[in-house]
N, C-alpha and C. Protein backbone atom coordinates (compact mmCIF):
# COMPACT_ATOMS: atom_id res chain seq x y z
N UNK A 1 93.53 95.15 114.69
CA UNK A 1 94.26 95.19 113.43
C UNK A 1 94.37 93.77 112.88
N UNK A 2 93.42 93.52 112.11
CA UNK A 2 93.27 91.79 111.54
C UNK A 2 93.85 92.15 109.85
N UNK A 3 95.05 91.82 109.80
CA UNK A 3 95.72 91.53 108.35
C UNK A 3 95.79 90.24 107.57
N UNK A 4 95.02 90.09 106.64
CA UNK A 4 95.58 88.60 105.76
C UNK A 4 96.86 88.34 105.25
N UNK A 5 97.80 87.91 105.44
CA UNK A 5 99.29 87.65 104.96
C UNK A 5 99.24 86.94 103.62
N UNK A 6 99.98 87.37 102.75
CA UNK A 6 100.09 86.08 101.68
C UNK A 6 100.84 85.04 101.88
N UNK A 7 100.30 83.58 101.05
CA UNK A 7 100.72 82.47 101.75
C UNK A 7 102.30 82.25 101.07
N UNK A 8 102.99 81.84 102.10
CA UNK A 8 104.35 82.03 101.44
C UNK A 8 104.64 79.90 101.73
N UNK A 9 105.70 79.47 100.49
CA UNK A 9 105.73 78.27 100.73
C UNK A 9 107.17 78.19 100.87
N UNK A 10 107.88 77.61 101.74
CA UNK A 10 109.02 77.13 101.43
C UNK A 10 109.90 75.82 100.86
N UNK A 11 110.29 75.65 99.90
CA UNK A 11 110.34 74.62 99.10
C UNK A 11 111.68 74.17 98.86
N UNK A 12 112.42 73.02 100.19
CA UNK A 12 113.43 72.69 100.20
C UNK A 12 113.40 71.25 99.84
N UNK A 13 115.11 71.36 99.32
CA UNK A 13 115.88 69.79 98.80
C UNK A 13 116.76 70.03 98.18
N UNK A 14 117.05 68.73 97.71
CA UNK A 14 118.35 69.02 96.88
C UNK A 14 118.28 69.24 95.00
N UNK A 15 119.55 69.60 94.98
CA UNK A 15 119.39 70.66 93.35
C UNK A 15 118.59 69.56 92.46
N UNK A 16 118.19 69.20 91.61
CA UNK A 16 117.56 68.33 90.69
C UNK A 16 116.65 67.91 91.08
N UNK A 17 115.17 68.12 92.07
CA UNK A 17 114.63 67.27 92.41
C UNK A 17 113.30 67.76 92.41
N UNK A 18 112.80 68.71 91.50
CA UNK A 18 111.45 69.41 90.90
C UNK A 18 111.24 69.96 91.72
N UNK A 19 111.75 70.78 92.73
CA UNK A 19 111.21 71.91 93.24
C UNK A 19 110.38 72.98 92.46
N UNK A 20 111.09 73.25 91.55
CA UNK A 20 110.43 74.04 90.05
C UNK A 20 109.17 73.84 89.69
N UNK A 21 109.46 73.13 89.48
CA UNK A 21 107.91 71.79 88.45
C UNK A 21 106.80 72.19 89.80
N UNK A 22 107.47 71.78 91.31
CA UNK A 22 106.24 71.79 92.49
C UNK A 22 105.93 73.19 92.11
N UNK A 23 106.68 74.16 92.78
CA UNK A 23 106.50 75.78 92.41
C UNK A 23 105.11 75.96 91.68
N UNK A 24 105.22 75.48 90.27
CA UNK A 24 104.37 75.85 89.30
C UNK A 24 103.52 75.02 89.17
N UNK A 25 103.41 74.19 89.87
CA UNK A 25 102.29 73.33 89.48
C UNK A 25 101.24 74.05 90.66
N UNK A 26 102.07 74.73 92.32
CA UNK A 26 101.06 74.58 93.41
C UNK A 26 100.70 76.12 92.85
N UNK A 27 101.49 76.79 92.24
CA UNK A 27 100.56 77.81 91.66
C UNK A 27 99.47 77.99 90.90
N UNK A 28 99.89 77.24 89.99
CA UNK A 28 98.72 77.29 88.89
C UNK A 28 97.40 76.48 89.86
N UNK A 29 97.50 75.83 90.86
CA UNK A 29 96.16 75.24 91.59
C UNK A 29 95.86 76.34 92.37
N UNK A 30 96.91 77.50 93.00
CA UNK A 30 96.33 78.41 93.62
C UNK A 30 95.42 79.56 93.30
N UNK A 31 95.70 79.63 91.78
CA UNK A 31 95.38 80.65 91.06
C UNK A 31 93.66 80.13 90.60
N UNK A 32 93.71 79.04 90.19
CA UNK A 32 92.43 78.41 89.62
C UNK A 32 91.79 78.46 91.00
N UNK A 33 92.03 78.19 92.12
CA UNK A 33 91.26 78.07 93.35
C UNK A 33 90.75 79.21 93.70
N UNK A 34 91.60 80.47 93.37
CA UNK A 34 91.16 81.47 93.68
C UNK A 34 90.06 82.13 92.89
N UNK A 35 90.67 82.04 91.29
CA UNK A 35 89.72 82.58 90.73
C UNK A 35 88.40 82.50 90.58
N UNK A 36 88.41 80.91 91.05
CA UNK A 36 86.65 79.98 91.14
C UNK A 36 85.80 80.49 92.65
N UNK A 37 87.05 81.18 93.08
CA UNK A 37 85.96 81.74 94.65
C UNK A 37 85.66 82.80 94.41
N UNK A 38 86.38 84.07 93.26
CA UNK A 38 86.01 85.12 93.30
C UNK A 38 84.45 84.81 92.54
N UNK A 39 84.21 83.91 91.52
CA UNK A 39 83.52 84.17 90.56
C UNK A 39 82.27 83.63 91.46
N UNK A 40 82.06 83.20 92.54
CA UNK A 40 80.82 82.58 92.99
C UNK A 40 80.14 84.16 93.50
């Protein structure tokens, strides 16, 4: 039984300190990374 998990990130600190901003930035690189592997 071989399952792929989705990648989960945990993204600690303190309140004001772009956790947010990281969030969306490591997404939007995950998404482009992905989509450039489907398309090969």
């Amino acid at each position: 039984m071989n399952q792929q998990l989705p990648l989960v990130l945990f993204l600690m600190g303190p309140t004001a300190s772009g956790k947010t901003e990281l969030a969306i930035r490591l997404r939007q690189q995950y998404l482009w990374r992905s989509s450039a592997s489907i398309l090969r």
